[in-house]
Protein backbone atom coordinates (compact mmCIF):
# COMPACT_ATOMS: atom_id res chain seq x y z
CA UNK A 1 14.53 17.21 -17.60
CA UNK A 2 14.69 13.45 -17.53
CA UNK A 3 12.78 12.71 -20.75
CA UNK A 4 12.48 13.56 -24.67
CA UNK A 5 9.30 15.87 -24.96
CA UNK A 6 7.05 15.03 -27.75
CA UNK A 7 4.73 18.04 -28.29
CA UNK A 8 2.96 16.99 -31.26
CA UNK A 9 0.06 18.30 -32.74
CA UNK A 10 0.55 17.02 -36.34
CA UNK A 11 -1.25 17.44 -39.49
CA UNK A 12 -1.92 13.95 -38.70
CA UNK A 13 -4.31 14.72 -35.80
CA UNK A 14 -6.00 17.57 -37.51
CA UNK A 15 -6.37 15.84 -40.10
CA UNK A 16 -8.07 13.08 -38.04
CA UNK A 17 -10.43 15.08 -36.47
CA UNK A 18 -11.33 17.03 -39.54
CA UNK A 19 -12.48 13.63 -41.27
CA UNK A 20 -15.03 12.91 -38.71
CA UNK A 21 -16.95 15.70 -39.87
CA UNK A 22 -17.99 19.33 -40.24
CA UNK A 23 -21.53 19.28 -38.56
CA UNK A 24 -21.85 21.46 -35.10
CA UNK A 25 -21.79 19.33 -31.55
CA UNK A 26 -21.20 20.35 -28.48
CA UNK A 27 -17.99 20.53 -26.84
CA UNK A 28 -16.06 17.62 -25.46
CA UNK A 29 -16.34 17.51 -21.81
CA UNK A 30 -14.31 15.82 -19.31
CA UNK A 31 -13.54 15.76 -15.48
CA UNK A 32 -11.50 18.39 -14.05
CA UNK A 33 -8.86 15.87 -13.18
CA UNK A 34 -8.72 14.98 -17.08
CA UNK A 35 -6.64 18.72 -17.75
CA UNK A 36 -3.72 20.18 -18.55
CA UNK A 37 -0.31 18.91 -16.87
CA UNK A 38 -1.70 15.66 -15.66
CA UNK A 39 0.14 12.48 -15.17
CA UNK A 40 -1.21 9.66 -16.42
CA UNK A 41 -0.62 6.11 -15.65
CA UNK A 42 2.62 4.37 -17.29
CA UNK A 43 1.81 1.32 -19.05
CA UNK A 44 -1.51 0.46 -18.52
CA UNK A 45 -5.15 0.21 -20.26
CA UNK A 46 -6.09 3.87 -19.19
CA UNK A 47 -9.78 4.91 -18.49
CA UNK A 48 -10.78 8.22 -19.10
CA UNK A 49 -14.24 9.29 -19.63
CA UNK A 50 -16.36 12.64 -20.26
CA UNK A 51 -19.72 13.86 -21.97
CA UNK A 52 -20.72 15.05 -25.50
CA UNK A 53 -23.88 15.29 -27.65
CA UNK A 54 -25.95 11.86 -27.05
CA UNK A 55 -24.86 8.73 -29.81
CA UNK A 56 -22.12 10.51 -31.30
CA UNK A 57 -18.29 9.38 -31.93
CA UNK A 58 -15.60 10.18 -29.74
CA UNK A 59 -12.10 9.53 -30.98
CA UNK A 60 -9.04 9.98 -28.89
CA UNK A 61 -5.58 10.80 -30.01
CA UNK A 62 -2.27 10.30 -27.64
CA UNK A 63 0.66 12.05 -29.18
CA UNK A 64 2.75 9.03 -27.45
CA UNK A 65 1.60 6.46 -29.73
CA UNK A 66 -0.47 9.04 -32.54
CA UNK A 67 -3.52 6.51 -32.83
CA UNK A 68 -6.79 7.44 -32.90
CA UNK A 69 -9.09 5.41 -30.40
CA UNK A 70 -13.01 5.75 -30.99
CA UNK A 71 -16.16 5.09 -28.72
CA UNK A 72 -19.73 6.11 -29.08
CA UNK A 73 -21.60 8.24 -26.50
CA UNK A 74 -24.85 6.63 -24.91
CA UNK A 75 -28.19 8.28 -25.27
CA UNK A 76 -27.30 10.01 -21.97
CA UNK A 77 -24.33 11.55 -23.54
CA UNK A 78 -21.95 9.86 -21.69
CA UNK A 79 -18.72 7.98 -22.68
CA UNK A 80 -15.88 6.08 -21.46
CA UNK A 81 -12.85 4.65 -23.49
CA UNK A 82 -9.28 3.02 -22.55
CA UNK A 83 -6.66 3.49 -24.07
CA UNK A 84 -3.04 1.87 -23.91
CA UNK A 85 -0.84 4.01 -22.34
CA UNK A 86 3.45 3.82 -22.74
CA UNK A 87 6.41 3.60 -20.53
CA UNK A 88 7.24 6.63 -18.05
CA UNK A 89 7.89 10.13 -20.52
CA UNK A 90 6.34 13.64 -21.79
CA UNK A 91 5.16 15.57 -22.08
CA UNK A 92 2.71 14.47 -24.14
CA UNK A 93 -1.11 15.84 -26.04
CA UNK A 94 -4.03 14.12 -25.35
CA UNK A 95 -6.41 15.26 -28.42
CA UNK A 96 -10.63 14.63 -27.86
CA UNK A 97 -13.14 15.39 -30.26
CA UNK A 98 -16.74 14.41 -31.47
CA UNK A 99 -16.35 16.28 -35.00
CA UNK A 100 -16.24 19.78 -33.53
CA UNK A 101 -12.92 21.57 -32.20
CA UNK A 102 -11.33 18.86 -30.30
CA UNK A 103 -10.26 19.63 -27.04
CA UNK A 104 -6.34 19.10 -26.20
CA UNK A 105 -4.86 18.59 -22.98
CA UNK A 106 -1.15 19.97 -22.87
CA UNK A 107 1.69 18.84 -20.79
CA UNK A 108 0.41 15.28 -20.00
CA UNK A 109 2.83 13.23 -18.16
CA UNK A 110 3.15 9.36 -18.10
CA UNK A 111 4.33 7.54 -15.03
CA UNK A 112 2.91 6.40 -11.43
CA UNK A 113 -0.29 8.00 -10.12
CA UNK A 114 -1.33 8.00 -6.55
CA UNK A 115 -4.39 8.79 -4.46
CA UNK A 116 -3.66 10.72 -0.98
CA UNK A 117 -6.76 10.45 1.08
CA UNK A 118 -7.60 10.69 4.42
CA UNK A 119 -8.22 13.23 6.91
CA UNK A 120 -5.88 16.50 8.74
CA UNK A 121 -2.75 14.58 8.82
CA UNK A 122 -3.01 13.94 5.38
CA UNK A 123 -4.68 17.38 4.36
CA UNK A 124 -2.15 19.35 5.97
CA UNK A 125 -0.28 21.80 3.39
CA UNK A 126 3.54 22.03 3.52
CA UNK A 127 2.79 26.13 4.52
CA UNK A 128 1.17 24.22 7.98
CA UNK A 129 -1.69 25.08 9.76
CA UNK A 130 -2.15 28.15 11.96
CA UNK A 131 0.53 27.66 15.00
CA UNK A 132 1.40 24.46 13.75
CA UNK A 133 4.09 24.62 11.47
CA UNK A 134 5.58 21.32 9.43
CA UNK A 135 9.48 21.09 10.13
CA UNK A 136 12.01 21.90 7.95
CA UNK A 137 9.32 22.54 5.19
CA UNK A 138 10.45 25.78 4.01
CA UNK A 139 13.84 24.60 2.70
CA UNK A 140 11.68 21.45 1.45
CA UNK A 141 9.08 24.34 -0.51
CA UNK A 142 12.44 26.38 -1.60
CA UNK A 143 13.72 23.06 -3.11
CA UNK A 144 10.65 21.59 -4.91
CA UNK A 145 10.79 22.72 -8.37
CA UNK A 146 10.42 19.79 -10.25
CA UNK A 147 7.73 19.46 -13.72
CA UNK A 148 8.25 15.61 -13.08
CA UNK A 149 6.18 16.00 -9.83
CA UNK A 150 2.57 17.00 -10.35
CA UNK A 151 0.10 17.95 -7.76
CA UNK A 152 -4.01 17.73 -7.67
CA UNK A 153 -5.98 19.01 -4.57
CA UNK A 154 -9.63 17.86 -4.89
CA UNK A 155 -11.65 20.96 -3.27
CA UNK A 156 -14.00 19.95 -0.12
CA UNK A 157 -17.08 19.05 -1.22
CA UNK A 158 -19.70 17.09 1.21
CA UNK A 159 -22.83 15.61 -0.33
CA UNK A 160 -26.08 13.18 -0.01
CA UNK A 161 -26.11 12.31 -4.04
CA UNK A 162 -22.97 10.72 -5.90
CA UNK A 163 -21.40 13.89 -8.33
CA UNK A 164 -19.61 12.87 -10.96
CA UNK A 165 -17.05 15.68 -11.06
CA UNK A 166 -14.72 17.25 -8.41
CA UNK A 167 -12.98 21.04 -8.37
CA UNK A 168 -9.43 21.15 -8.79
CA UNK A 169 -6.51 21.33 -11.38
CA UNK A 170 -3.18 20.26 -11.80
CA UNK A 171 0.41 22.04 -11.03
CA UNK A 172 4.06 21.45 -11.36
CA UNK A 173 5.49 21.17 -8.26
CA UNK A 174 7.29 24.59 -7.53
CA UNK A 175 7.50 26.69 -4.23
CA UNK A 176 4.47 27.94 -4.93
CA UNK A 177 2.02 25.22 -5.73
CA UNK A 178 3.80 22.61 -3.15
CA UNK A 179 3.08 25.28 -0.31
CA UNK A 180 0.04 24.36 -0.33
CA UNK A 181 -0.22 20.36 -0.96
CA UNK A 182 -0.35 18.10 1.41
CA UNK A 183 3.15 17.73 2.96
CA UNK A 184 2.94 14.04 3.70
CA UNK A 185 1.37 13.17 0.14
CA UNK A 186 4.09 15.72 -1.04
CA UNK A 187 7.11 13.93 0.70
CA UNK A 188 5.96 10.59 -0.44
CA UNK A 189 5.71 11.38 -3.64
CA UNK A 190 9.26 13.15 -3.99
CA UNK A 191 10.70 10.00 -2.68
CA UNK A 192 8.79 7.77 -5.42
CA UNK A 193 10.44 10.50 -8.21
CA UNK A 194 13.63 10.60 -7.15
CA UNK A 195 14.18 6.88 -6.42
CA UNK A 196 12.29 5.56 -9.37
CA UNK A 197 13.11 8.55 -11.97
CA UNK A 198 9.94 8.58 -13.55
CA UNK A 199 7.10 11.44 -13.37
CA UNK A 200 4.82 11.57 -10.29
CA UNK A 201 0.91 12.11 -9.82
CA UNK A 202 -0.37 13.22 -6.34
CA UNK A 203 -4.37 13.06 -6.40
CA UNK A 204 -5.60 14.59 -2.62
CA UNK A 205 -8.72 13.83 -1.49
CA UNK A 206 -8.75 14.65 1.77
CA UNK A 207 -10.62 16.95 4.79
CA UNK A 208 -9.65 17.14 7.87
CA UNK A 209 -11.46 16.22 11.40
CA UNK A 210 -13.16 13.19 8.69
CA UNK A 211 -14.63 9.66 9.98
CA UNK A 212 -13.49 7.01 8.11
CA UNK A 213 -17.93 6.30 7.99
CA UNK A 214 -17.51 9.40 5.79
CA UNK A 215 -15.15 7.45 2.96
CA UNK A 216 -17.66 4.98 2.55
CA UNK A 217 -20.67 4.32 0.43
CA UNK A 218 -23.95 3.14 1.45
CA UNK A 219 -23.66 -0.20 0.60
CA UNK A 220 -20.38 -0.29 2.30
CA UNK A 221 -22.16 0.88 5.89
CA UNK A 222 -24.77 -1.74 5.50
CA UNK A 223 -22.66 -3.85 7.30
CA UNK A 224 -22.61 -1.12 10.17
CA UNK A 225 -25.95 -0.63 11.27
CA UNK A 226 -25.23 2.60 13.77
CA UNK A 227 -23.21 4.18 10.67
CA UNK A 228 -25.81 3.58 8.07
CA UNK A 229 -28.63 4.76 9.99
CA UNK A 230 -26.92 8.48 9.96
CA UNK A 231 -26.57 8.09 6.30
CA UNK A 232 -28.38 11.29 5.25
CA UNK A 233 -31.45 11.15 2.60
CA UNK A 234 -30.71 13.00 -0.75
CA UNK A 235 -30.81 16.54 -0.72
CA UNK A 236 -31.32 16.14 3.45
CA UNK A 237 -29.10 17.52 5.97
CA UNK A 238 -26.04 16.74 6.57
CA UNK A 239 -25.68 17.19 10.01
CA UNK A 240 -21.59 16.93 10.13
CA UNK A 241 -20.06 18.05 6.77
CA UNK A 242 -17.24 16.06 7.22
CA UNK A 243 -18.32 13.00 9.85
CA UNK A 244 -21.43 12.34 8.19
CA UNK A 245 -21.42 8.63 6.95
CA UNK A 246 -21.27 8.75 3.10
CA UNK A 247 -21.04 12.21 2.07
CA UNK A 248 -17.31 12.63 1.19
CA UNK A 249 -17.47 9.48 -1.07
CA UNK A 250 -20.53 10.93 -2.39
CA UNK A 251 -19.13 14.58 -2.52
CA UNK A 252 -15.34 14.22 -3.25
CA UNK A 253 -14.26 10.54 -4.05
CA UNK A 254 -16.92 8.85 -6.38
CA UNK A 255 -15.94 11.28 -9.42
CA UNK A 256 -12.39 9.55 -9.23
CA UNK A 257 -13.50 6.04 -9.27
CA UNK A 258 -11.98 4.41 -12.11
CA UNK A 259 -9.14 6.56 -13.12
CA UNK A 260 -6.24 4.75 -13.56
CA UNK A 261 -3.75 4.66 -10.93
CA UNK A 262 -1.08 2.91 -9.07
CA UNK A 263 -2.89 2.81 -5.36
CA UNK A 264 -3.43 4.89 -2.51
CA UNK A 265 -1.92 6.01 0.71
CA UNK A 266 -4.28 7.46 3.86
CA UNK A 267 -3.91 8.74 6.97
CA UNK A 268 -7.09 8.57 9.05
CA UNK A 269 -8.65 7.16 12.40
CA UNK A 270 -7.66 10.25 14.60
CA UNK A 271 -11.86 10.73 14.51
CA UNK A 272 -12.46 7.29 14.73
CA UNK A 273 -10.20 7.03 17.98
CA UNK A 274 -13.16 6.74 20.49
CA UNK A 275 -15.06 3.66 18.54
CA UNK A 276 -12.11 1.59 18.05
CA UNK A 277 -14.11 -1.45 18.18
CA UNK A 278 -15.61 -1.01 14.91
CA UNK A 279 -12.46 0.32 13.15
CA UNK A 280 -10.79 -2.63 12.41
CA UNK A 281 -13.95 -4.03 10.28
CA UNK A 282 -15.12 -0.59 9.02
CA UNK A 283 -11.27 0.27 7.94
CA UNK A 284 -11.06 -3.47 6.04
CA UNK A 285 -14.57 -2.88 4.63
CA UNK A 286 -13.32 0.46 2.90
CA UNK A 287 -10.38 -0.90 1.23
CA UNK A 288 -12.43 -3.79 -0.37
CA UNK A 289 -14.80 -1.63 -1.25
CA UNK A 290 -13.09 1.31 -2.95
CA UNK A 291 -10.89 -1.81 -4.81
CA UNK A 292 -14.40 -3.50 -5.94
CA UNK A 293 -15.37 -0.11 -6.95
CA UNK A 294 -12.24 0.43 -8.76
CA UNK A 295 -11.99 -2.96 -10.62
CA UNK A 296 -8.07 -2.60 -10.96
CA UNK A 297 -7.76 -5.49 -8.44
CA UNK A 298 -6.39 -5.06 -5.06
CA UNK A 299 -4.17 -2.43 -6.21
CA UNK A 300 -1.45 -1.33 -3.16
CA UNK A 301 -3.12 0.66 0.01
CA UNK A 302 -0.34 1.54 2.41
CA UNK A 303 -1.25 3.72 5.91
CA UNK A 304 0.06 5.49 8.72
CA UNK A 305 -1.07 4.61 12.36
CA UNK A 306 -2.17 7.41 14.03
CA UNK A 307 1.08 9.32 15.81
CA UNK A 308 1.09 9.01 19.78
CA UNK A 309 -1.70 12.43 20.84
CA UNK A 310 -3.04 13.17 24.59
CA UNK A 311 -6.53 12.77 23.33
CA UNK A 312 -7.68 13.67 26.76
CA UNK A 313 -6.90 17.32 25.89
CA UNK A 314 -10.61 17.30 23.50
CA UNK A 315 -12.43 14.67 25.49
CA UNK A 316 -15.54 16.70 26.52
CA UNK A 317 -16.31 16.74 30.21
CA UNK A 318 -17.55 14.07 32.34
CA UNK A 319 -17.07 11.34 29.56
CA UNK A 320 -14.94 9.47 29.90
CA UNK A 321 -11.12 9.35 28.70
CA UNK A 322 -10.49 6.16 26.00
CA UNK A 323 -6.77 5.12 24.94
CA UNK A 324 -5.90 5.48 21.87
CA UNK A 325 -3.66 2.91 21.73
CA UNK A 326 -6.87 0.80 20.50
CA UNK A 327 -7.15 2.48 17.65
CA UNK A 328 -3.91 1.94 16.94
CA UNK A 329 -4.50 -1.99 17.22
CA UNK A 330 -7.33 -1.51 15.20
CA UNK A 331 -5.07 -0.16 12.71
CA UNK A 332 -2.43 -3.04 13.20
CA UNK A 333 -5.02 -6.14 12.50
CA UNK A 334 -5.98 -4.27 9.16
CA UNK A 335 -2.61 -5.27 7.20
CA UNK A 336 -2.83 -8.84 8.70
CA UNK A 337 -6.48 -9.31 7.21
CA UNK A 338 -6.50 -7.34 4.05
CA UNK A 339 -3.64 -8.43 1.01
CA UNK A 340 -1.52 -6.04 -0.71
CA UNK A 341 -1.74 -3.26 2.83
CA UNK A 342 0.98 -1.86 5.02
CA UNK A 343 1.35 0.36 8.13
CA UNK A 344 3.38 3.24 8.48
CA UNK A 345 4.20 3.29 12.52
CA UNK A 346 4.54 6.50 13.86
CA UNK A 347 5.64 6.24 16.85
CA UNK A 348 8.69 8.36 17.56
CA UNK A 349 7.08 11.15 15.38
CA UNK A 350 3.59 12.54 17.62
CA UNK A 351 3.31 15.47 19.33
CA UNK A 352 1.80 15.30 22.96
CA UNK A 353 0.24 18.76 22.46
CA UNK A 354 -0.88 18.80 19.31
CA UNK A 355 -3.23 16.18 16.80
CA UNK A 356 -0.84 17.28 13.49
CA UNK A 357 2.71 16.60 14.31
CA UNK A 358 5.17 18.65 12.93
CA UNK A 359 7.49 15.73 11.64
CA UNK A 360 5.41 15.32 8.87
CA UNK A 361 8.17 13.77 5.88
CA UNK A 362 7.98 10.76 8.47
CA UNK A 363 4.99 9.40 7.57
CA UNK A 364 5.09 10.30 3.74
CA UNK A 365 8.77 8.47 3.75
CA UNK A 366 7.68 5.66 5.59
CA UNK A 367 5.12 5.01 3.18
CA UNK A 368 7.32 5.70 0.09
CA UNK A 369 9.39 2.64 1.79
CA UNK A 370 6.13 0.85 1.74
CA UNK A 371 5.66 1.33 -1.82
CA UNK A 372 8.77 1.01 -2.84
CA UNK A 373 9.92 -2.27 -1.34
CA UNK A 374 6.43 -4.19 -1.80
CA UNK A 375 4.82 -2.66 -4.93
CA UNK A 376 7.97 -1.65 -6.82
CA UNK A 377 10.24 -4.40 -5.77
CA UNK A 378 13.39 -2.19 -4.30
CA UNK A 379 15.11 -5.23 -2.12
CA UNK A 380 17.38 -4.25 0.71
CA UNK A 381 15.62 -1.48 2.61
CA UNK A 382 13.24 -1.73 5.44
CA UNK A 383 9.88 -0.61 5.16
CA UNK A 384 8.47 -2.67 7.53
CA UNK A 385 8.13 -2.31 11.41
CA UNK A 386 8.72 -5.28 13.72
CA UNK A 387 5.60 -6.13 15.28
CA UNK A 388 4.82 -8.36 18.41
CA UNK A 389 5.22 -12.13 18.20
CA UNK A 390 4.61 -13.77 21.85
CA UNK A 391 5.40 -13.43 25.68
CA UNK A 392 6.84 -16.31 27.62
CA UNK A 393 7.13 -15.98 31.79
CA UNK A 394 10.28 -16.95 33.10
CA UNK A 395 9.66 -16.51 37.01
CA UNK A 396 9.17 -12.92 37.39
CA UNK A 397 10.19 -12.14 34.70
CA UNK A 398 8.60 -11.55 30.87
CA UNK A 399 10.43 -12.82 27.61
CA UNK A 400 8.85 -10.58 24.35
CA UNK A 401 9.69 -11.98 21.20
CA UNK A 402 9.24 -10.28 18.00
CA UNK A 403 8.43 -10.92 13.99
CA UNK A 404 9.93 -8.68 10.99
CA UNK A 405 13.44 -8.02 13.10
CA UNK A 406 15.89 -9.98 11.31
CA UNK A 407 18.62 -7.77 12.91
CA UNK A 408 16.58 -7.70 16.30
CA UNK A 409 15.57 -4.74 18.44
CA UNK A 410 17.06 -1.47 19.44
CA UNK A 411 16.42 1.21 21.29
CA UNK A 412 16.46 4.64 20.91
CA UNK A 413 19.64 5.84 22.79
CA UNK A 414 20.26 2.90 24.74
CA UNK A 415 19.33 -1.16 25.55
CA UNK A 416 16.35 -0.28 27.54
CA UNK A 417 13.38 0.64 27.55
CA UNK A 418 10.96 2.95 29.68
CA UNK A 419 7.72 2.41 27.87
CA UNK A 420 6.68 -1.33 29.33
CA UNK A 421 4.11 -2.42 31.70
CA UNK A 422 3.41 -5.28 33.51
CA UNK A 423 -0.37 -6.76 35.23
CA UNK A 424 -0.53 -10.03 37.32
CA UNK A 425 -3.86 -11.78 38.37
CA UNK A 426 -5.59 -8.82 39.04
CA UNK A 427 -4.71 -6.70 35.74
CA UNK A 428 -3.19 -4.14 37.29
CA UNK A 429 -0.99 -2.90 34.75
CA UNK A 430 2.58 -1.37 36.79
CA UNK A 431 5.61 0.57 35.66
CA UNK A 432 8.76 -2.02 34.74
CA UNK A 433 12.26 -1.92 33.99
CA UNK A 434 13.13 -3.91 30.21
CA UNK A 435 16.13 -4.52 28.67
CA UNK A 436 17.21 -5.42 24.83
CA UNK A 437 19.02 -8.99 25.14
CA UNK A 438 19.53 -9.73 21.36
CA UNK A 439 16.28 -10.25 20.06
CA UNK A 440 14.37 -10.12 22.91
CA UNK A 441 13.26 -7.69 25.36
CA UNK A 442 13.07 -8.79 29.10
CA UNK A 443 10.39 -6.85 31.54
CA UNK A 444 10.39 -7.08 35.20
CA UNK A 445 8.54 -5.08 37.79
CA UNK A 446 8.58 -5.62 41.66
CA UNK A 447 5.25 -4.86 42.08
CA UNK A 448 4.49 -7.81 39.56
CA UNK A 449 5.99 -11.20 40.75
CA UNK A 450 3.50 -13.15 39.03
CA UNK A 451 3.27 -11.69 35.62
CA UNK A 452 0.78 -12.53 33.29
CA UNK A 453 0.17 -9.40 30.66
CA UNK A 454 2.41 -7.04 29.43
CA UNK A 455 1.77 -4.17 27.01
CA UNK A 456 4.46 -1.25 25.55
CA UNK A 457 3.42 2.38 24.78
CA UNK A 458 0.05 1.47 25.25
CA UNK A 459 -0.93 5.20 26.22
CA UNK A 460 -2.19 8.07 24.21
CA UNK A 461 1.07 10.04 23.74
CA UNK A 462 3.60 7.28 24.88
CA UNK A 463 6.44 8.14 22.61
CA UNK A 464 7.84 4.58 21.33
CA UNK A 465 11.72 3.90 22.19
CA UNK A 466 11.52 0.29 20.61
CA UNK A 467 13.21 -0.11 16.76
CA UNK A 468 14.28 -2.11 14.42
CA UNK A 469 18.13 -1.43 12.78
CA UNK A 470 16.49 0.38 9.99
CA UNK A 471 15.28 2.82 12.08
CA UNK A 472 11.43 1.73 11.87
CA UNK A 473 9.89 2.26 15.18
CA UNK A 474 7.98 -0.78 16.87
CA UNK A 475 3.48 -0.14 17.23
CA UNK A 476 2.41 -0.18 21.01
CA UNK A 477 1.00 -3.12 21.88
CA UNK A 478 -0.31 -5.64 24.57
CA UNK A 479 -0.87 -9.41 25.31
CA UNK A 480 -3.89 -9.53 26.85
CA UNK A 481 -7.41 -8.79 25.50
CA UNK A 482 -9.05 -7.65 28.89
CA UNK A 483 -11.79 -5.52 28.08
CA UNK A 484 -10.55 -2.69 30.98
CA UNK A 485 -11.77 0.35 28.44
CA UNK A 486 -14.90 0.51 26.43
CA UNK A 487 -15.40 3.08 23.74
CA UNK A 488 -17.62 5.61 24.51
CA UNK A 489 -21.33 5.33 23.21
CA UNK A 490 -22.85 8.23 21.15
């Protein structure tokens, strides 16, 4: 183990607790996240909250620091408290009483605490899903034992009224309990332990097939009038228990507003890929949102774009077939328009055939180098892909230039590239030959000797061949905005 354990449940603490009284109450109650083998946050004013008997004293006792902290129920018989917490360690006690026994979380952990939300992609368990396996995760699962790594899965739970508690508990990560975690929250957070050497919390909130409408509260939709007029009434139907505007907040994330935590990583839009229109907004408007809601500031979101998928395979008949490549822009604006964000690009690591890639310690390393480099200050890596910068037209020929390369562009096995298209006057987009030439690419197409667009990988399952020298793969994208696919209407 990496740190001094300080069990301690002193006469000190009894004692404490035993001078607040001998009169009856009812127990201590607290959110299921609030339990044995938790990880709290490292150095921080730490919120925790729970329920007694109405106006009585609640006094809180951290074995790290062996101070008692007191607050006073409301008539409701609800109370919150913060308390400072100390650098990265444990385990630790957490002792909470009113004057009756106290209850006393074991095995409480101090260090950096992360929420894992989204939808499939993020939901899906190291084990995999049925005929879709993850790669390479059963050496991963055989290898995981580690008490410094703790795991929470917050059980599906869709609703039309805010609950204030989820169902769930914490584990140590071992082959058992990482089988069935989320294997890209699960690869992030490995990569946050072993580079930083402190103890890890991994908070899932996920389901999969979810609209990012679902994620959001109604205020939140106000500002999209087709979403919010779906929002269910309370105690109404819920017509899609996991598409439904409002009803996963309600149901799974608004009991774990305010607990203290570092920020959040997400994988979603593969159900929002036919209304990218709205995404970029609606994506921009969550983020705020949950960080108002929070009131920790605008702590560190980092995402993953949706991996290259032949969407066409579920597109019902006679409507008609949308690129998801939109989406994808959607997803690009967001970190350009919202502080303190970051992409993880996935474009070398879809899977044509399937919606859940296999490759799935890509995207949970890709945002560890995310967190890593911009909220924990690790200089030297790459975590950043190079995005698009400008087109100039030199005869027939296209000149794409290019932000965040410092080392320029590679390719995948060679200088070229075969995922580039070029549309003249008439945007008509045509297969073209490109080339690397330092930190450029160069596109050319016969059939285009007046070029005026060009776009790259800017297909459904177009599997990106565009890098920089770190290895981070380049987002599809275009120059034009011609309007040539609209989303489909519901």
């Amino acid at each position: 183990m990496k740190f001094n354990r300080h069990f301690v449940i002193s006469g000190l603490i009894a004692a404490a607790f035993l001078s607040i009284g001998v009169e009856t109450y009812a127990k201590v109650k607290m959110p299921a996240f609030f339990s044995d083998n938790m990880v709290m946050q490292q150095l921080t004013d730490a919120n925790l909250w729970g329920t007694a008997d109405a106006s009585s004293e609640i006094t809180v006792i951290p074995s790290w620091d062996n101070r008692a902290y007191k607050t006073r129920t409301d008539k409701n018989g609800n109370w919150k408290i913060t308390i400072p917490t100390a650098v990265a360690g444990g385990p630790y006690t957490l002792t909470v009483g009113d004057g009756a026994e106290p209850v006393v979380i074991n095995n409480v952990m101090l260090g950096e605490v992360w929420l894992c939300s989204g939808q499939s992609n993020m939901e899906m368990p190291m084990k995999g899903f049925k005929n879709q396996p993850v790669e390479g995760a059963n050496m991963a699962i055989l290898k995981s034992r580690n008490p410094d790594i703790r795991l929470f899965t917050v059980k599906r739970n869709s609703s039309t009224v805010p609950v204030n508690d989820v169902m769930g508990s914490w584990a140590e990560a071992s082959p058992e309990s990482v089988r069935e975690f989320s294997a890209t929250a699960y690869f992030f957070g490995r990569q946050i332990e072993e580079i930083l050497d402190v103890p890890v919390g991994l908070i899932v909130v996920a389901w999969g097939g979810s609209a990012c409408e679902a994620w959001m509260n109604d205020e939140m939709l106000q500002a999209f009038p087709e979403a919010a007029a779906k929002i269910p009434q309370v105690n109404g139907k819920i017509p899609s228990k996991n598409r439904t505007p409002s009803v996963l907040f309600k149901g799974m994330l608004n009991p774990l507003i305010g607990l203290s935590m570092r920020g959040v990583i997400w994988y979603q839009g593969e159900d929002n890929w036919n209304r990218a229109h709205t995404y970029t907004d609606m994506f921009s408007t969550m983020i705020t949102g949950w960080r108002n809601l929070w009131n920790q500031g605008d702590f560190p979101f980092y995402y993953c774009q949706i991996a290259p998928y032949d969407y066409s395979i579920i597109t019902e008949p006679g409507k008609e077939i949308i690129n998801s490549a939109y989406l994808r822009e959607a997803q690009a604006r967001v970190e350009n328009i919202v502080p303190n964000t970051g992409m993880a690009v996935l474009m070398d690591a879809g899977w044509k055939e399937g919606i859940h890639p296999p490759k799935k310690n890509i995207p949970g390393e890709r945002l560890a180098l995310l967190a890593l480099n911009k909220t924990y200050g690790i200089k030297g890596i790459g975590a950043e892909s190079p995005v698009y910068k400008s087109m100039e037209v030199h005869g027939d020929t296209v000149v794409v230039s290019f932000d965040r390369a410092p080392e320029w562009i590679a390719g995948k096995n060679s200088f070229e590239s075969t995922q580039f298209k070029l549309a003249g006057e008439d945007r008509v987009f045509h297969p073209a030959k490109a080339w690397i030439s330092r930190s450029k690419v160069m596109v050319k197409s016969d059939k285009v000797p007046h070029p005026v667009a060009v776009r790259y990988a800017f297909e459904n399952a177009s599997e990106g061949d565009l890098f920089s020298t770190d290895g981070l793969p380049v987002s599809s994208f275009r120059s034009d905005d011609w309007e040539d696919e609209r989303p489909i209407k519901e």
